[in-house]
Protein backbone atom coordinates (compact mmCIF):
# COMPACT_ATOMS: atom_id res chain seq x y z
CA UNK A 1 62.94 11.55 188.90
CA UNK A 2 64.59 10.74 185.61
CA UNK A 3 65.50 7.57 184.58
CA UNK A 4 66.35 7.94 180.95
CA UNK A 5 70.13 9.89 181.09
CA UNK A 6 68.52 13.05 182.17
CA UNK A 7 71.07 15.38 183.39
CA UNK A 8 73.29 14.21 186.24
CA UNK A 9 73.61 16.36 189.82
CA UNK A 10 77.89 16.75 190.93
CA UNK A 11 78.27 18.18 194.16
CA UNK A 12 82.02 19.99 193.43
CA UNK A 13 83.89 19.93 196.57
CA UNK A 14 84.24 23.48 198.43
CA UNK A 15 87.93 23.00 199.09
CA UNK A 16 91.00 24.85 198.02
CA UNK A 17 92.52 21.99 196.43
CA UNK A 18 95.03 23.02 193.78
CA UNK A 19 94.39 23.22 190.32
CA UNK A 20 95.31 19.79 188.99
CA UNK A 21 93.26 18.02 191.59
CA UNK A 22 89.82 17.09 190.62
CA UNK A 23 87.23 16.12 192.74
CA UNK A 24 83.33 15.23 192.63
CA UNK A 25 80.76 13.55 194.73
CA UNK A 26 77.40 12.07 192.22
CA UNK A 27 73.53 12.33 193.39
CA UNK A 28 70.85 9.95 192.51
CA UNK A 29 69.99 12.67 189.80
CA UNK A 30 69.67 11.22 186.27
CA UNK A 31 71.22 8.35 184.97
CA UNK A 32 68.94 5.03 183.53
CA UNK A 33 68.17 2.80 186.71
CA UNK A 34 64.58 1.84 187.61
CA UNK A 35 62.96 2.34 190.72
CA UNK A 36 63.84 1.72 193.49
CA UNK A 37 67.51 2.99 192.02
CA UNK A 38 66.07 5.78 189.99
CA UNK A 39 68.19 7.38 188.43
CA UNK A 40 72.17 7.56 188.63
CA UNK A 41 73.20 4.31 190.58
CA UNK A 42 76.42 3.13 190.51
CA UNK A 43 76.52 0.25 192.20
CA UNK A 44 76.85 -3.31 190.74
CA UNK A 45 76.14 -5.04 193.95
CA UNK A 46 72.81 -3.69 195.08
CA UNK A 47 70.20 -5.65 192.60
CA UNK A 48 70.18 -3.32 189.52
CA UNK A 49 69.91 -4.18 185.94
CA UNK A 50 73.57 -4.67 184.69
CA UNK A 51 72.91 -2.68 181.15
CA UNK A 52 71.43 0.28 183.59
CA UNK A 53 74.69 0.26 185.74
CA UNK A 54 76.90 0.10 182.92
CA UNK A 55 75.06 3.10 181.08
CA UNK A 56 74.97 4.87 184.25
CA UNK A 57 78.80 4.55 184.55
CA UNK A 58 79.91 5.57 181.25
CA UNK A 59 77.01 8.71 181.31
CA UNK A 60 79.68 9.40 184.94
CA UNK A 61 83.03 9.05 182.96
CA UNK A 62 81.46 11.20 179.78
CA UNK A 63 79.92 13.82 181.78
CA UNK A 64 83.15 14.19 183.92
CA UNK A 65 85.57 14.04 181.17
CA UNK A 66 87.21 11.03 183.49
CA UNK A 67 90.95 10.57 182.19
CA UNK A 68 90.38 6.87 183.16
CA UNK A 69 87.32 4.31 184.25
CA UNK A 70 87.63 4.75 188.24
CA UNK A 71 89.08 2.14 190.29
CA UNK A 72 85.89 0.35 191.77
CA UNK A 73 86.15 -0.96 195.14
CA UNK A 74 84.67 -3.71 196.91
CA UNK A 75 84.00 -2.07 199.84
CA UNK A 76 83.84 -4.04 203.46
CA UNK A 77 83.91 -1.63 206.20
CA UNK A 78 87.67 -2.12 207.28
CA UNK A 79 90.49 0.11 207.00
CA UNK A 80 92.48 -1.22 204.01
CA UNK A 81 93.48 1.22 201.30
CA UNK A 82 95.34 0.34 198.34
CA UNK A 83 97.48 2.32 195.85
CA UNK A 84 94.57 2.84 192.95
CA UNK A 85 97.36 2.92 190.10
CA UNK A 86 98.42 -0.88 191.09
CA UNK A 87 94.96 -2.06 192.46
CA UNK A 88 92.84 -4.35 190.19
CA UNK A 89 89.26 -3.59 190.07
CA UNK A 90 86.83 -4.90 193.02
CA UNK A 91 90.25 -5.04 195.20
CA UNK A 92 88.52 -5.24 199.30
CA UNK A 93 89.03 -2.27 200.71
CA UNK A 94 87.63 0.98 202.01
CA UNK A 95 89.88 3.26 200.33
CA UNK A 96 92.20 4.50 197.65
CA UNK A 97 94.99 6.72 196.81
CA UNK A 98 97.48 7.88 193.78
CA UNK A 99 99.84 10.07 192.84
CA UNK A 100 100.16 9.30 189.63
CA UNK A 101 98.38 11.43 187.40
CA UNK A 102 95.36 10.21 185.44
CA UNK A 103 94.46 7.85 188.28
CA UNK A 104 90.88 7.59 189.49
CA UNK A 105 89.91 7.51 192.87
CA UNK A 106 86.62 6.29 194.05
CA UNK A 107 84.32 5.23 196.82
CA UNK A 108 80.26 4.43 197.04
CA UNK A 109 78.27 5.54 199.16
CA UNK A 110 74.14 5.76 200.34
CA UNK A 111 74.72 7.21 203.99
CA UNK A 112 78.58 6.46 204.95
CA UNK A 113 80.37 9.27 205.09
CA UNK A 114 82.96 9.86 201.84
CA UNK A 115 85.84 11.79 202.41
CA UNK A 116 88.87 13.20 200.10
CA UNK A 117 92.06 14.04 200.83
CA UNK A 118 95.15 15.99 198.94
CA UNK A 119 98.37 17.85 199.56
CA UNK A 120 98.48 21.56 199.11
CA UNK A 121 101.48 20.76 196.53
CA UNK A 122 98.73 18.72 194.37
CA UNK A 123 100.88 15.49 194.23
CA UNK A 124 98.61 13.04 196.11
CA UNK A 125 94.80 12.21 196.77
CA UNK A 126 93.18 9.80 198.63
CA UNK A 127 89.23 8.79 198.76
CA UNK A 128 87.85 6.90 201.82
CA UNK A 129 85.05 4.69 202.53
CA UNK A 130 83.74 5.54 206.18
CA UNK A 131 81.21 3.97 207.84
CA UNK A 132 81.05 4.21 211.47
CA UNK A 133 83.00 0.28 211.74
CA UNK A 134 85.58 1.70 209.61
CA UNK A 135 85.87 4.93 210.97
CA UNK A 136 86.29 3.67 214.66
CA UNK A 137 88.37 0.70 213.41
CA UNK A 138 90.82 3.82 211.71
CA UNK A 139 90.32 4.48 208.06
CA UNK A 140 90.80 7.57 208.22
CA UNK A 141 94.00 6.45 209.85
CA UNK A 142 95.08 4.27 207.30
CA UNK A 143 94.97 7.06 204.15
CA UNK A 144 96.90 9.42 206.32
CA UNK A 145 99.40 7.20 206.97
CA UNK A 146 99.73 6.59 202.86
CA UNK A 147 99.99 10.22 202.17
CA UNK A 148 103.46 11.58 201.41
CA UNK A 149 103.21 14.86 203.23
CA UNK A 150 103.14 15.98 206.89
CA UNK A 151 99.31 15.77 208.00
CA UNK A 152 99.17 19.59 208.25
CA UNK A 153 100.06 19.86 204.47
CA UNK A 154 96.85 17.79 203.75
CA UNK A 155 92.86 19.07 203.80
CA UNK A 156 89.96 17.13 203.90
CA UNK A 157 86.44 17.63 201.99
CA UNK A 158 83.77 15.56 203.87
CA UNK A 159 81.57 14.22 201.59
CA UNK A 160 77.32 13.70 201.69
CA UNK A 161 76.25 11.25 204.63
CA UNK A 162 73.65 10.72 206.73
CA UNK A 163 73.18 13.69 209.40
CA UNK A 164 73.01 13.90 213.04
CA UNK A 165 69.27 13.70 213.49
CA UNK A 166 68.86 10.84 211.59
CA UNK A 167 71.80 8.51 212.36
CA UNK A 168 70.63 6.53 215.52
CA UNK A 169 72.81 3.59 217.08
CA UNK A 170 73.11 1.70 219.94
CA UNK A 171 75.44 2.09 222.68
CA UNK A 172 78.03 -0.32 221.24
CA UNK A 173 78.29 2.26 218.58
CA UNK A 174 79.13 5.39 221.16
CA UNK A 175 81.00 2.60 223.34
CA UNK A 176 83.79 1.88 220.35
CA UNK A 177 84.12 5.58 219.91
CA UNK A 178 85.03 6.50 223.37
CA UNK A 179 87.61 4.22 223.81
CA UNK A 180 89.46 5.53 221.17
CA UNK A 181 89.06 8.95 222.32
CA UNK A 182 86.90 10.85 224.96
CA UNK A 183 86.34 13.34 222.78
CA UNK A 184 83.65 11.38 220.89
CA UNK A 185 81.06 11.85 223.40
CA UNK A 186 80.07 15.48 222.33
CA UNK A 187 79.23 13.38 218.82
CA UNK A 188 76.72 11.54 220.53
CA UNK A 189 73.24 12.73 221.73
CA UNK A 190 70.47 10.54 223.30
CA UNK A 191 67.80 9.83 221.11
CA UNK A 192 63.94 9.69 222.45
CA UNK A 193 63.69 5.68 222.15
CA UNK A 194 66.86 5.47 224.68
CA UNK A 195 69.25 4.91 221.99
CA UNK A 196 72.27 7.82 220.70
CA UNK A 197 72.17 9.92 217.42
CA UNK A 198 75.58 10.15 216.04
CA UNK A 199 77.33 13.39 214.12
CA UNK A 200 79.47 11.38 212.06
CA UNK A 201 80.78 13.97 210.57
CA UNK A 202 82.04 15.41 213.79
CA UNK A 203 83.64 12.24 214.89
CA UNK A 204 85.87 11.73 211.47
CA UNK A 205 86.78 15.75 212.03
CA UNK A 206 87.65 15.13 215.47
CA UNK A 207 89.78 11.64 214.15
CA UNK A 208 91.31 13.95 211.43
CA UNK A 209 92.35 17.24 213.75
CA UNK A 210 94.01 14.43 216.42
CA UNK A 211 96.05 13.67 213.41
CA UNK A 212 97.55 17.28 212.39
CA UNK A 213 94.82 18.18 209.73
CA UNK A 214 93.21 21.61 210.00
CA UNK A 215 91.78 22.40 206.92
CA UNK A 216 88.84 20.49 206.86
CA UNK A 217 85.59 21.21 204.32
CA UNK A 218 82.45 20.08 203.22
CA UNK A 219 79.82 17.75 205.77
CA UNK A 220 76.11 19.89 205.38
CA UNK A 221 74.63 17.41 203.87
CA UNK A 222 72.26 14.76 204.69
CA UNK A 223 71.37 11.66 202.31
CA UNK A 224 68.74 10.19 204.85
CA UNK A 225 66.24 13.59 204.95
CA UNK A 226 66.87 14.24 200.95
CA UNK A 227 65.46 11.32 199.28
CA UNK A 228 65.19 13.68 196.19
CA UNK A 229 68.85 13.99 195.45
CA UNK A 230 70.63 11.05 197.82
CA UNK A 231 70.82 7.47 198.11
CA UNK A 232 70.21 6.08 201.44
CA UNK A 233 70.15 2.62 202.89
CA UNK A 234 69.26 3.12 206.12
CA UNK A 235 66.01 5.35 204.98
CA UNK A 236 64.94 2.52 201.67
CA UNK A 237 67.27 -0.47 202.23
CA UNK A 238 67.35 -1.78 198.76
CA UNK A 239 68.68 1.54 197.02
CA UNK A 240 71.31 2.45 194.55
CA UNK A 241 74.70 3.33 195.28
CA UNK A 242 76.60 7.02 194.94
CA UNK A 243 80.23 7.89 194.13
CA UNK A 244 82.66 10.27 195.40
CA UNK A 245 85.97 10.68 193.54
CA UNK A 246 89.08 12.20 192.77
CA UNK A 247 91.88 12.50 190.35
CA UNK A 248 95.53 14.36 189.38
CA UNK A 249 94.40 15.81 186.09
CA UNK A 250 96.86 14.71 183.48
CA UNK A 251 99.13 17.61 182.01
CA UNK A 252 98.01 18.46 178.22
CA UNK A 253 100.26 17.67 175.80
């Protein structure tokens, strides 16, 4: 795997955003960092060599022709999200939006699930942080509710995050989830050792369509069985970190 600024990996949303908005979720592929964060970690908080981070961001921000350094969060597993255009950096919370044009989005990730979210007019984004703690606690929740536009104006792009077959909790987990919504249980199989596999990526659809949103892309991924191109904590435990972001593009002058 390269560590020396080999060519980076994007994953381009399959959405049909509009024009202006910009949107990208990073791999592990490239970048500087060292095993065990070979290549393209972006995570300051996870052990790596500062220099290697710092290369690793502005190889990100080069590659993508960024219109600004993104709006880093320190994320916590809650349900705050902040306005990134008045946000300082390292702000806690588990999620971001703008509408102001030339604003960064951003969220890391090695197995939570990273989702985006913008109007069909192209005026707003949001990018959320969703763990299973946040998701049952209502992130999702909380970027809707910041979004100028009727939910059924909005679509979703579910970003990578540990699959179904590999995400196995306890029944806390599955308990949280029901009593928010019966729904949930048709997320949750039994696993062999007595304990639930979880579709996380069904439960934040199913949390997303009880709020109006139909359009809803992306989630066929999974960073725990692709240790090739993903991050993922629950597989290595001390691994790098990957981004998933979005942006107005800025009209040219």
């Amino acid at each position: 795997m390269a560590s020396s600024g080999g060519s980076p990996d994007w994953i381009i949303p399959d959405w049909p955003a509009p024009a202006v908005v910009r949107a990208l979720s990073t791999t592990r592929r490239g970048g500087y960092s060292q095993p065990p964060y070979d290549g393209l970690n972006l995570g300051t908080h996870v052990g790596d060599e500062a220099g290697a981070v710092a290369r690793n961001r502005k190889l990100l921000i080069q590659q993508c022709a960024l219109p600004s350094e993104p709006l880093w969060l320190e994320q916590v597993h809650g349900i705050e999200v902040v306005d990134a255009a008045t946000a300082p950096p390292l702000t806690r919370a588990d999620g971001a939006y703008s509408r102001r044009a030339g604003v960064v989005c951003a969220v890391m990730t090695a197995d939570c699930l990273p989702i985006l979210l913008c109007d069909q007019h192209g005026r707003q984004v949001a990018a959320i942080h969703a763990g299973w703690r946040g998701l049952a606690g209502g992130v999702i929740e909380a970027a809707v509710s910041k979004m100028e536009a009727p939910a059924s104006r909005l679509m979703a792009w579910l970003g990578p995050a540990i699959g179904p077959l590999a995400f196995e909790v306890g029944s806390e987990v599955r308990e949280q989830f029901l009593a928010r919504d019966r729904r949930a249980e048709t997320a949750f199989k039994q696993s062999s050792r007595g304990r639930w596999l979880a579709d996380i990526y069904r439960l934040a659809r199913q949390r997303l369509e009880a709020l109006g949103l139909d359009q809803l892309y992306g989630g066929r991924w999974c960073t725990y069985s692709d240790a090739r191109r993903f991050y993922s904590y629950r597989r290595d435990g001390v691994t790098g970190r990957m981004a998933t972001l979005i942006w107005l593009q800025q009209e040219s002058s």
